[in-house]
C-alpha atoms as a PDB file:
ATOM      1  CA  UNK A   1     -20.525   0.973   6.119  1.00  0.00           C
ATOM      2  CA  UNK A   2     -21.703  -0.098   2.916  1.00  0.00           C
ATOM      3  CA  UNK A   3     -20.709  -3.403   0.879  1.00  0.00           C
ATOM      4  CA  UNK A   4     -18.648  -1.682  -1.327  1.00  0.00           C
ATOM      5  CA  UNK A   5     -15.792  -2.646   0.782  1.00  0.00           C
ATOM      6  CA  UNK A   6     -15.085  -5.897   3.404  1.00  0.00           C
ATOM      7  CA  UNK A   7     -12.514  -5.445   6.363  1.00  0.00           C
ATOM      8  CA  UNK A   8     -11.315  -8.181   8.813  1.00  0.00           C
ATOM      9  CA  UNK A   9      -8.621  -9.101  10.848  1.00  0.00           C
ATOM     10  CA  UNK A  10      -7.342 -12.597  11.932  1.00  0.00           C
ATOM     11  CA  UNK A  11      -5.731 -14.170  14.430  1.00  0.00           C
ATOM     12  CA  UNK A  12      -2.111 -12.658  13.849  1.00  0.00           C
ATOM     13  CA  UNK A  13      -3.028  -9.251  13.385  1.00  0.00           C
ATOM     14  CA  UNK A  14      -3.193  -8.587   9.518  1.00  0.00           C
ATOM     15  CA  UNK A  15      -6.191  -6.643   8.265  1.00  0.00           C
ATOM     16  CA  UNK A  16      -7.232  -7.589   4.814  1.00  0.00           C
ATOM     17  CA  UNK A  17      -8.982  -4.799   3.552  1.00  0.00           C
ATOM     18  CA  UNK A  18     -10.946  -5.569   0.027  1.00  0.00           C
ATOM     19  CA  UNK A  19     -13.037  -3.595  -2.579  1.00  0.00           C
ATOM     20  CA  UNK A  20     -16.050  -5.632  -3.259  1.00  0.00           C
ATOM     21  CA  UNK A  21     -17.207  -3.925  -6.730  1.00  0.00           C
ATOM     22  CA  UNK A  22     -16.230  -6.740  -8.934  1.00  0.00           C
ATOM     23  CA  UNK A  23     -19.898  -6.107 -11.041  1.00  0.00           C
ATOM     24  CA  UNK A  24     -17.661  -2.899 -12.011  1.00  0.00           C
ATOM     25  CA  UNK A  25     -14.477  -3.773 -11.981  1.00  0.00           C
ATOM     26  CA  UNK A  26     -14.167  -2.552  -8.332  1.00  0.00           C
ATOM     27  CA  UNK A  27     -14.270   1.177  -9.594  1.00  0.00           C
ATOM     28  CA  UNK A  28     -14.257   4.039  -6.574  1.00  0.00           C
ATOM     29  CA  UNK A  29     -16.979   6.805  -5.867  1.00  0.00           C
ATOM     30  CA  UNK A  30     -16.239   9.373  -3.235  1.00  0.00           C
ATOM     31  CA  UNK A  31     -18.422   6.740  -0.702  1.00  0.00           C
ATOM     32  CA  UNK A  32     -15.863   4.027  -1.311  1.00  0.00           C
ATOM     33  CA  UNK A  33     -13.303   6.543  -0.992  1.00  0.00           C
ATOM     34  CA  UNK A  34     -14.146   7.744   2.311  1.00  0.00           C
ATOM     35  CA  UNK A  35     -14.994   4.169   3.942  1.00  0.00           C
ATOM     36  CA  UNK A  36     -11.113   3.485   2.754  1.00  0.00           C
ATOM     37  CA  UNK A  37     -10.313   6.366   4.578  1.00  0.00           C
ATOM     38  CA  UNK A  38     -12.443   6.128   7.886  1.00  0.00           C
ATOM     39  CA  UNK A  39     -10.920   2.118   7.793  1.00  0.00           C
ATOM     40  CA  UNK A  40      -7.345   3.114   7.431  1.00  0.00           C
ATOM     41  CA  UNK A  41      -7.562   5.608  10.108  1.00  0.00           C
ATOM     42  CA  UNK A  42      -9.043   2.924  12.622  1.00  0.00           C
ATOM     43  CA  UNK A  43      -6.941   0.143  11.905  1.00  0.00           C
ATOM     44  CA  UNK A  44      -4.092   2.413  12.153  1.00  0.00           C
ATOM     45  CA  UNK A  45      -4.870   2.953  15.462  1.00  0.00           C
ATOM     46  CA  UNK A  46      -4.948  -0.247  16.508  1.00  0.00           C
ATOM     47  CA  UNK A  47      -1.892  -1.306  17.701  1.00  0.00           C
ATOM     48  CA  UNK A  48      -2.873  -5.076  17.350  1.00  0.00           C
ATOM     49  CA  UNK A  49      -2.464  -4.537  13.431  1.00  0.00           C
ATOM     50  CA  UNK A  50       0.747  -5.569  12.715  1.00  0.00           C
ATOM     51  CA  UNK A  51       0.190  -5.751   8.797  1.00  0.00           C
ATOM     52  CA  UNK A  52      -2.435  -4.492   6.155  1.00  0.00           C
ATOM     53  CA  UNK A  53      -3.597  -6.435   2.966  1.00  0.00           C
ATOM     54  CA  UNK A  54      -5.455  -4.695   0.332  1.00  0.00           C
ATOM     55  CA  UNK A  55      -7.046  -6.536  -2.286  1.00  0.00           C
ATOM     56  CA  UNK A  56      -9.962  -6.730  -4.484  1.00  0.00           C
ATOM     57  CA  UNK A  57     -12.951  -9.247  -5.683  1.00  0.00           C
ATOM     58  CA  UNK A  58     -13.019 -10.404  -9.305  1.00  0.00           C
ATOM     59  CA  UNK A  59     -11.169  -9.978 -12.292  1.00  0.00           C
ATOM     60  CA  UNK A  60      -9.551  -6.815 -12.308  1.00  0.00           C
ATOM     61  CA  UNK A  61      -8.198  -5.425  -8.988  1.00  0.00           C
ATOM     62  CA  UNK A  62      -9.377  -1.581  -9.794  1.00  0.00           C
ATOM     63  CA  UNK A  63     -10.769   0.327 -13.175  1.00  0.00           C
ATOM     64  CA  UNK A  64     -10.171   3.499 -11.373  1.00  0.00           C
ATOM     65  CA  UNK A  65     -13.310   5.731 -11.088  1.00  0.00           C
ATOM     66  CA  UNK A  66     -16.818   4.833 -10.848  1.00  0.00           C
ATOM     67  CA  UNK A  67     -18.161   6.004 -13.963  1.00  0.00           C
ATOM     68  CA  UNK A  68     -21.464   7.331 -12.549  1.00  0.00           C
ATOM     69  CA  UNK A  69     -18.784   9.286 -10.394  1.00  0.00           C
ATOM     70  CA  UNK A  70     -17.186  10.805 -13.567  1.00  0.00           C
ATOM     71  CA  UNK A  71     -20.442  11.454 -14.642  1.00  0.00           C
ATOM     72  CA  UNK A  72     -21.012  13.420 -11.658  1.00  0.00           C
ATOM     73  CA  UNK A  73     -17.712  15.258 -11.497  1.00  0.00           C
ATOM     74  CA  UNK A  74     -18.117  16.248 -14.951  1.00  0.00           C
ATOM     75  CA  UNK A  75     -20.865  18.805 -13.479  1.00  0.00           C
ATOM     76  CA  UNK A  76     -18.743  19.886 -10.495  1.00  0.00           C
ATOM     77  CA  UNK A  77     -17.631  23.234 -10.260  1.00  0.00           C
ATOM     78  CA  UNK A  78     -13.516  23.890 -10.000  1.00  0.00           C
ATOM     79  CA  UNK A  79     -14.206  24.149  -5.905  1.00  0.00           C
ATOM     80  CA  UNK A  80     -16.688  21.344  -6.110  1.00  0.00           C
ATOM     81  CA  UNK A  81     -13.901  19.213  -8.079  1.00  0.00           C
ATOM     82  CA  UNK A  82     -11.490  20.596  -5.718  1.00  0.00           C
ATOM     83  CA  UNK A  83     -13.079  19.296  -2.674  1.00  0.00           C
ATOM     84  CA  UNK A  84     -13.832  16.104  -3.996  1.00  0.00           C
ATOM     85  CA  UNK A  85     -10.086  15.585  -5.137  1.00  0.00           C
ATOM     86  CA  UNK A  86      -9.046  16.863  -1.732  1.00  0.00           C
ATOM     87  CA  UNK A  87     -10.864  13.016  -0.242  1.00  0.00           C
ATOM     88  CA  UNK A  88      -8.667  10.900  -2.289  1.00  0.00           C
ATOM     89  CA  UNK A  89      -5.387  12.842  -1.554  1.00  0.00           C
ATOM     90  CA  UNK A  90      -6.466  12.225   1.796  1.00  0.00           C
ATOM     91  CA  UNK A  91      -7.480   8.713   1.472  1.00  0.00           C
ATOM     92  CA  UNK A  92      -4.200   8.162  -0.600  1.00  0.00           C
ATOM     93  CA  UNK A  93      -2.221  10.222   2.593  1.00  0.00           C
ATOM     94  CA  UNK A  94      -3.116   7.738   5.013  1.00  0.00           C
ATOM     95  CA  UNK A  95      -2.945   4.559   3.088  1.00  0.00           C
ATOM     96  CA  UNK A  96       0.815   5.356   2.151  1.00  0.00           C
ATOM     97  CA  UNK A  97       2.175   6.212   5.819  1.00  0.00           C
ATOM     98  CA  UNK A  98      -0.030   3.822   7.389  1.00  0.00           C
ATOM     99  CA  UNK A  99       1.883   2.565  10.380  1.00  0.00           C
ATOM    100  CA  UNK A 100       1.946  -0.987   9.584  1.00  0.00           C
ATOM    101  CA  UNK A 101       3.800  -2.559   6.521  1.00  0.00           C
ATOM    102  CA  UNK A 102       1.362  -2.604   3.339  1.00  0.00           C
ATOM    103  CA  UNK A 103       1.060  -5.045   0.748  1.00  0.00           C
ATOM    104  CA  UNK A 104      -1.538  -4.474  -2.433  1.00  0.00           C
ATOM    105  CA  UNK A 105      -2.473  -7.903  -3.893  1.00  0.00           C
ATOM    106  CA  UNK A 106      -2.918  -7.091  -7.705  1.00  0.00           C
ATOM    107  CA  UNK A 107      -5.101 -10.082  -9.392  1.00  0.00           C
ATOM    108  CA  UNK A 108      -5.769  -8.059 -12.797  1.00  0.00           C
ATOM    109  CA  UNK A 109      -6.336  -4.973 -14.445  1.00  0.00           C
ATOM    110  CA  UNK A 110      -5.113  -1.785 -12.134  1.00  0.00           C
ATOM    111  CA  UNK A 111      -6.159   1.567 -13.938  1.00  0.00           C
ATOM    112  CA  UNK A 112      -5.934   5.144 -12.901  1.00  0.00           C
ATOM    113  CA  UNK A 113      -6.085   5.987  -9.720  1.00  0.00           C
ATOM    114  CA  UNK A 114      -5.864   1.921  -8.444  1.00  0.00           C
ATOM    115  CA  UNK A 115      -2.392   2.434  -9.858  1.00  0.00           C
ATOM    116  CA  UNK A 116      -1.943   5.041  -6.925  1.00  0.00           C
ATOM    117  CA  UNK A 117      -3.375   2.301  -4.518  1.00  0.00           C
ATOM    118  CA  UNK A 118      -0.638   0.125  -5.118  1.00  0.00           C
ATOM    119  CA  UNK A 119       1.814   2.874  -5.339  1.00  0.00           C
ATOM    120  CA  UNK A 120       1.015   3.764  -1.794  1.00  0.00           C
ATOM    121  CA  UNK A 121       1.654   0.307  -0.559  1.00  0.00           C
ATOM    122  CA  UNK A 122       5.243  -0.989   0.883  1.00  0.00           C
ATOM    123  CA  UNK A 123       5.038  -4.095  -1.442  1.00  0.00           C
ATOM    124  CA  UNK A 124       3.205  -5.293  -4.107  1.00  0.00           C
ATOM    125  CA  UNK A 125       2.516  -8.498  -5.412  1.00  0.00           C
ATOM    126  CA  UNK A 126       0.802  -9.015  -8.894  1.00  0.00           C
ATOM    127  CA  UNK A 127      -0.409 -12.495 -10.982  1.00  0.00           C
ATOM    128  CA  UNK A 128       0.904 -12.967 -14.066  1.00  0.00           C
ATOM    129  CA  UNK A 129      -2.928 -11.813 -15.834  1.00  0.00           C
ATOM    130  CA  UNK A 130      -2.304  -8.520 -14.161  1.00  0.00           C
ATOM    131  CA  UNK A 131      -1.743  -4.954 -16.216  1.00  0.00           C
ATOM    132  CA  UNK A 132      -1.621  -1.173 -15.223  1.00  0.00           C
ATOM    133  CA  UNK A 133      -2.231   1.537 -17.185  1.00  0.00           C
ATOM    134  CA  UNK A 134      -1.964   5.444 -15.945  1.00  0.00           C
ATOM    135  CA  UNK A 135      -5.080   6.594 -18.228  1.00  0.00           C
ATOM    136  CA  UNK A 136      -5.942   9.804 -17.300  1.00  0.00           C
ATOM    137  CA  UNK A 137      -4.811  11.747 -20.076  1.00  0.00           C
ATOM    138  CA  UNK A 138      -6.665   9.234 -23.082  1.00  0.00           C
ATOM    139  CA  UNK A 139      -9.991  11.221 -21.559  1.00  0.00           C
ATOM    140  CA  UNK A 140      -8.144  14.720 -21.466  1.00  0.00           C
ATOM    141  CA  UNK A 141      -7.443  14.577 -17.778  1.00  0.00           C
ATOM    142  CA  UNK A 142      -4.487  14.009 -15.312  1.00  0.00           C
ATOM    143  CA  UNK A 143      -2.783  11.594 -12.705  1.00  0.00           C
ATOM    144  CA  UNK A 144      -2.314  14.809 -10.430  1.00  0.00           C
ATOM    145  CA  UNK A 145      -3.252  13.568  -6.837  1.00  0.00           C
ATOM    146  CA  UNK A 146      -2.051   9.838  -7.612  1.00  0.00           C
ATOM    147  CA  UNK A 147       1.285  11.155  -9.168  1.00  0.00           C
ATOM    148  CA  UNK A 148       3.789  12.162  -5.934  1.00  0.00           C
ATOM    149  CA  UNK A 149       2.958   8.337  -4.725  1.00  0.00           C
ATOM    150  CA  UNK A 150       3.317   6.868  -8.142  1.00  0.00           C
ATOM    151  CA  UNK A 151       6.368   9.065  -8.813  1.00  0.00           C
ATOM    152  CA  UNK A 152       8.042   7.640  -5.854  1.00  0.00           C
ATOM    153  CA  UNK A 153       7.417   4.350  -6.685  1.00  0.00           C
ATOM    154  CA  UNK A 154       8.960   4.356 -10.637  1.00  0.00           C
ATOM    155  CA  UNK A 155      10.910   7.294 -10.941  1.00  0.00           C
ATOM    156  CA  UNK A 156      10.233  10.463 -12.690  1.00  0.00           C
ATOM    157  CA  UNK A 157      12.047   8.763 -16.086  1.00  0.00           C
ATOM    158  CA  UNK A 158       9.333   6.170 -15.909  1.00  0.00           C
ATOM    159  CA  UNK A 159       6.574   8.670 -15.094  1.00  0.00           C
ATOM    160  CA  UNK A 160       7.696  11.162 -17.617  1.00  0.00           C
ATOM    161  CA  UNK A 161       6.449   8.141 -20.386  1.00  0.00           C
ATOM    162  CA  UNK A 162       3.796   6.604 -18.754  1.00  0.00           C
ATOM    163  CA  UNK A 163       1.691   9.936 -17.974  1.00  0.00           C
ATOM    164  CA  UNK A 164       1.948  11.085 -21.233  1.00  0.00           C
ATOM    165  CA  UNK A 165       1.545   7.746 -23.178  1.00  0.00           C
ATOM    166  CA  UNK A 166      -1.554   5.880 -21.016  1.00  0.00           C
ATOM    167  CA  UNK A 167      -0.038   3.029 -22.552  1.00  0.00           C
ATOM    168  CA  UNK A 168      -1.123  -0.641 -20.756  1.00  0.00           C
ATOM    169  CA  UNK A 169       1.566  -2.252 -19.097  1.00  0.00           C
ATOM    170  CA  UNK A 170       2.352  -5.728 -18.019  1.00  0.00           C
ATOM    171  CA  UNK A 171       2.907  -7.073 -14.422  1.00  0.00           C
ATOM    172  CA  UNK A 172       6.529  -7.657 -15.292  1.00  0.00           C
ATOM    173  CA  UNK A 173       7.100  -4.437 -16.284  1.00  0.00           C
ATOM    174  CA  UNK A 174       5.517  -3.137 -13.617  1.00  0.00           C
ATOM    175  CA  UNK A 175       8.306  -5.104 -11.476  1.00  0.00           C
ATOM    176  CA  UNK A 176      10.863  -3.852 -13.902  1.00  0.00           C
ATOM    177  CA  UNK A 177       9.970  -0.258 -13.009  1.00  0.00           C
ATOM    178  CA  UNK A 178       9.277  -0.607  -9.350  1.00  0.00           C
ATOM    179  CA  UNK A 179       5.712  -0.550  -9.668  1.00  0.00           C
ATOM    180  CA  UNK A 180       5.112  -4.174  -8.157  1.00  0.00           C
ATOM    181  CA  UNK A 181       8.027  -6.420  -5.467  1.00  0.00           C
ATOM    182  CA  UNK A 182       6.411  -9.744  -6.570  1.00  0.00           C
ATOM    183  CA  UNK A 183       4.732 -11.490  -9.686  1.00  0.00           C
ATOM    184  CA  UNK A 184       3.842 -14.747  -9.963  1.00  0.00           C
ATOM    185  CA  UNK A 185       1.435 -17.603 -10.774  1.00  0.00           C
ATOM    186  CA  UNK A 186      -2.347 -16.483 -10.627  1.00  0.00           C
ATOM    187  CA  UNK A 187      -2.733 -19.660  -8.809  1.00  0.00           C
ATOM    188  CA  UNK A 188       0.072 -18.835  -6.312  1.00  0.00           C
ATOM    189  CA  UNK A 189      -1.088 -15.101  -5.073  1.00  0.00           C
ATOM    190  CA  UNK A 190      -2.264 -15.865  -2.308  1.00  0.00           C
ATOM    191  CA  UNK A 191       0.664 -17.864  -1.390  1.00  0.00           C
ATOM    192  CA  UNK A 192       3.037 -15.259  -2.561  1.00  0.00           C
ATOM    193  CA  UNK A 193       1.145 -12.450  -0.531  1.00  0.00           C
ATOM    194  CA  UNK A 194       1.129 -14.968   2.905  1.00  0.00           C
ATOM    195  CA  UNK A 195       4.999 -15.361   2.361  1.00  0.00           C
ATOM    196  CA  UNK A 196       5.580 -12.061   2.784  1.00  0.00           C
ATOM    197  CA  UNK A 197       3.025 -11.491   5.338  1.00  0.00           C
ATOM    198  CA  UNK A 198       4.930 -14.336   7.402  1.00  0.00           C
ATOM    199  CA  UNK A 199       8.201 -12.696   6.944  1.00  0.00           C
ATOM    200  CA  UNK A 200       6.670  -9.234   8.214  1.00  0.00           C
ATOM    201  CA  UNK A 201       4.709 -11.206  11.848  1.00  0.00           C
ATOM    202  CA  UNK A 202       8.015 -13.330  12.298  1.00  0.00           C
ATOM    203  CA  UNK A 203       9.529  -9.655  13.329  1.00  0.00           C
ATOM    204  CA  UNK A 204       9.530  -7.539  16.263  1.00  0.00           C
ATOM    205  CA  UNK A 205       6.135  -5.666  15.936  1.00  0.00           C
ATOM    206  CA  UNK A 206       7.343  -2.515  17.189  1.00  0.00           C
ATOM    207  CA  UNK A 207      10.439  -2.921  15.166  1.00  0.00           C
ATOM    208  CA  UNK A 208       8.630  -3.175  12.241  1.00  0.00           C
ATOM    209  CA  UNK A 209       6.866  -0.205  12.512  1.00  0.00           C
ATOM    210  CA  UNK A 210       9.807   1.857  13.451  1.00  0.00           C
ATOM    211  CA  UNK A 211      11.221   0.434  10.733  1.00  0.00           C
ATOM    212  CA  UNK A 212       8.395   1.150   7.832  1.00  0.00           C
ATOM    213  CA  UNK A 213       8.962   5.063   9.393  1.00  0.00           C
ATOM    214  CA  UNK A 214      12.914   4.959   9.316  1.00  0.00           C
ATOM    215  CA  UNK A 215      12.688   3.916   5.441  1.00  0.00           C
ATOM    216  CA  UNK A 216      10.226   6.939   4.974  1.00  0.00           C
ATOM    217  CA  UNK A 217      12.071   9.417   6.739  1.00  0.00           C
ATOM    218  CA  UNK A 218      15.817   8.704   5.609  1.00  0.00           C
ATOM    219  CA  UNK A 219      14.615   8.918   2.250  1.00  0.00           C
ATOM    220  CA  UNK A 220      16.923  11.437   0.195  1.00  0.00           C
ATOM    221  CA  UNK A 221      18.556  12.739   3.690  1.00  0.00           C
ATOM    222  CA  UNK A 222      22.229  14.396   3.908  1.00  0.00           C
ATOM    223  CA  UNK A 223      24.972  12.175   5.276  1.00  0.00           C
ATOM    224  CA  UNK A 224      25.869  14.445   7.826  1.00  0.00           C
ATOM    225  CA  UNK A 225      27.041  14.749  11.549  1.00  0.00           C
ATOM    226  CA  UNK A 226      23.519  15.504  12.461  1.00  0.00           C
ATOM    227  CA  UNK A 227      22.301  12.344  10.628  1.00  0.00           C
ATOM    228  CA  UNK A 228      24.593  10.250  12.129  1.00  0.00           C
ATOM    229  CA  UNK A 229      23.688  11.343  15.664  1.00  0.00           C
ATOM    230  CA  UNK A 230      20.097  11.017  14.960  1.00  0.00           C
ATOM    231  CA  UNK A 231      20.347   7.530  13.683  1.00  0.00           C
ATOM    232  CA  UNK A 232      22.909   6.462  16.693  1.00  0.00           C
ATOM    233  CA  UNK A 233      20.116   7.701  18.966  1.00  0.00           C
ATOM    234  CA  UNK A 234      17.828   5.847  17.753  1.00  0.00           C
ATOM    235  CA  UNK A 235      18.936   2.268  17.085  1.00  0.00           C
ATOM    236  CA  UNK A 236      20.661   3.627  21.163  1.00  0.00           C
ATOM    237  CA  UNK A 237      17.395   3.691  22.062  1.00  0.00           C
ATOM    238  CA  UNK A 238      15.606   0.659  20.388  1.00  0.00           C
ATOM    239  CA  UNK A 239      18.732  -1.352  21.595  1.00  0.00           C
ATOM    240  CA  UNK A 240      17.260  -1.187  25.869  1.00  0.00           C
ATOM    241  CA  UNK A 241      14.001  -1.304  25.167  1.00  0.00           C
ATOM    242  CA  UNK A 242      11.639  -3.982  25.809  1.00  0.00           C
ATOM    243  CA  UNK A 243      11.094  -5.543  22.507  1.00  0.00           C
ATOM    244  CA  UNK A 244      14.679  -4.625  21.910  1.00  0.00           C
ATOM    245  CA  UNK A 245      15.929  -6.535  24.745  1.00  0.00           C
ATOM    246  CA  UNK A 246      13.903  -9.577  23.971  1.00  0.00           C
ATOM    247  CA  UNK A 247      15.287 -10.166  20.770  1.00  0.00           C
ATOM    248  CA  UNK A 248      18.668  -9.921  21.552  1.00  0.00           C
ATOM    249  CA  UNK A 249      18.437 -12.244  24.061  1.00  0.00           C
ATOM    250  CA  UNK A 250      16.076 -14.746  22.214  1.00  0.00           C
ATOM    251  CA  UNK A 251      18.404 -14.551  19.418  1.00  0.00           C
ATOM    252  CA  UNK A 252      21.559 -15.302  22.036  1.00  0.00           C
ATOM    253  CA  UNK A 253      19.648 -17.588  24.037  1.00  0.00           C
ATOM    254  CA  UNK A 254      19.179 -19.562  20.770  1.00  0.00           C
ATOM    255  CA  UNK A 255      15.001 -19.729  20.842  1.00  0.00           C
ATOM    256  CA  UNK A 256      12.583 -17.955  19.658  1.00  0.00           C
ATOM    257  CA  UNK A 257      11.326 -14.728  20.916  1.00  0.00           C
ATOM    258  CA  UNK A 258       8.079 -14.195  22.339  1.00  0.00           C
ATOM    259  CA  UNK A 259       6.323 -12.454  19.710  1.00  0.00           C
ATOM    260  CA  UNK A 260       6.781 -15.321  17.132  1.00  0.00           C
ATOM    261  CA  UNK A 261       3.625 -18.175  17.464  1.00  0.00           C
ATOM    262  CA  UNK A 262       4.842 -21.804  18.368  1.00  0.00           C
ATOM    263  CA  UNK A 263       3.801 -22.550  15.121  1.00  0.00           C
ATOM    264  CA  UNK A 264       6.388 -20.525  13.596  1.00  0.00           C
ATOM    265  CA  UNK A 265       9.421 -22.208  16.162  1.00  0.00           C
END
């Protein structure tokens, strides 16, 4: 693995994954883009991982593409492009159903494709400094494998201006439109971020991940009889199992259940 990206994991489980390009504005080349990949896929099998940060060194939290990358690209063929665009939609794939809940920590400028980075995320929380822009089309090009993610996250109405415009946006707006859960304080980020990684390790950790998927998959569903059955099933199921059975009782018994640190009593 090269530098161009740290990983670790502490004590409670939470991976903090971080692009370490701050010399360029942590910009991505197809290597950065397949370490992100290869360290998604193995910390999404770990089951010990019960949350992923991803964050960035520097000012800006991601300029998008490497420009020597561009440069690169610019000599591709249309199957040469087409492979290379192929890595990031995968890259992109596994960082938005990643198993675990997934918060992008947004200290500054997010352009481009970093816009799909935090789009694929569950939550994101952004300082006060930080802006997004979806610039693509200002150099004649297109948010095509970033856009289902980013779609999701703002809504075609949104999309349908800020494709075509490429104008900069602010980290309230970005909240506005559903773009980022959280702004705050530059000085309180990392604060901010821990809050809500506290809220996610204070829950059932099988729970939670059933949970991330139920969100996912009940998305845009038909209320029907079939529904209905599936869901009874389920929450049927979760109900006598193990981690299922320890929190009702924990919560009945009045203490708190095993999974929680004494620290957190």
């Amino acid at each position: 693995m090269s530098d161009k990206m740290l990983c670790e994991i502490d004590s409670e489980g939470v991976a903090t994954v971080t692009l370490n390009r701050p010399e360029i504005h942590n910009a991505f080349d197809d290597e950065l883009i397949r370490e992100l990949g290869e360290t998604f896929d193995r910390l999404g099998q770990d089951p010990e991982v019960r949350a992923l940060v991803l964050a960035s060194e520097g000012k800006s939290f991601s300029a998008g593409a490497d420009l020597n990358w561009m440069k690169r690209m610019a000599n591709y063929s249309e199957e040469e492009n087409r492979r290379d665009a192929a890595a990031l939609a995968a890259m992109l794939h596994k960082l938005d159903t990643f198993p675990a809940p997934t918060i992008a920590r947004v200290q500054g400028a997010a352009f481009g494709g970093a816009v799909g980075l935090v789009s694929c995320c569950d939550m994101a929380v952004a300082s006060e400094r930080a802006s997004f822009c979806l610039s693509e089309v200002k150099i004649g090009l297109l948010p095509a494998t970033i856009s289902p993610y980013v779609i999701n996250a703002i809504g075609a109405r949104h999309a349908r201006r800020y494709f075509v415009t490429a104008e900069r946006f602010s980290a309230e707006r970005a909240q506005q439109i559903g773009l980022v859960s959280e702004v705050c304080a530059e000085g309180d980020l990392d604060l901010t971020v821990q809050q809500l990684v506290n809220a996610i390790t204070d829950n059932g950790p099988r729970a939670v991940a059933m949970a991330k998927q139920l969100a996912m998959s009940m998305s845009n569903r038909v209320i029907n009889e079939e529904l209905q059955g599936q869901t009874s099933a389920l929450i049927a199921a979760v109900r006598v199992s193990p981690e299922g059975q320890e929190g009702l009782s924990a919560f009945l018994e009045k203490r708190a259940p095993q999974w929680m640190n004494s620290s957190d009593e």
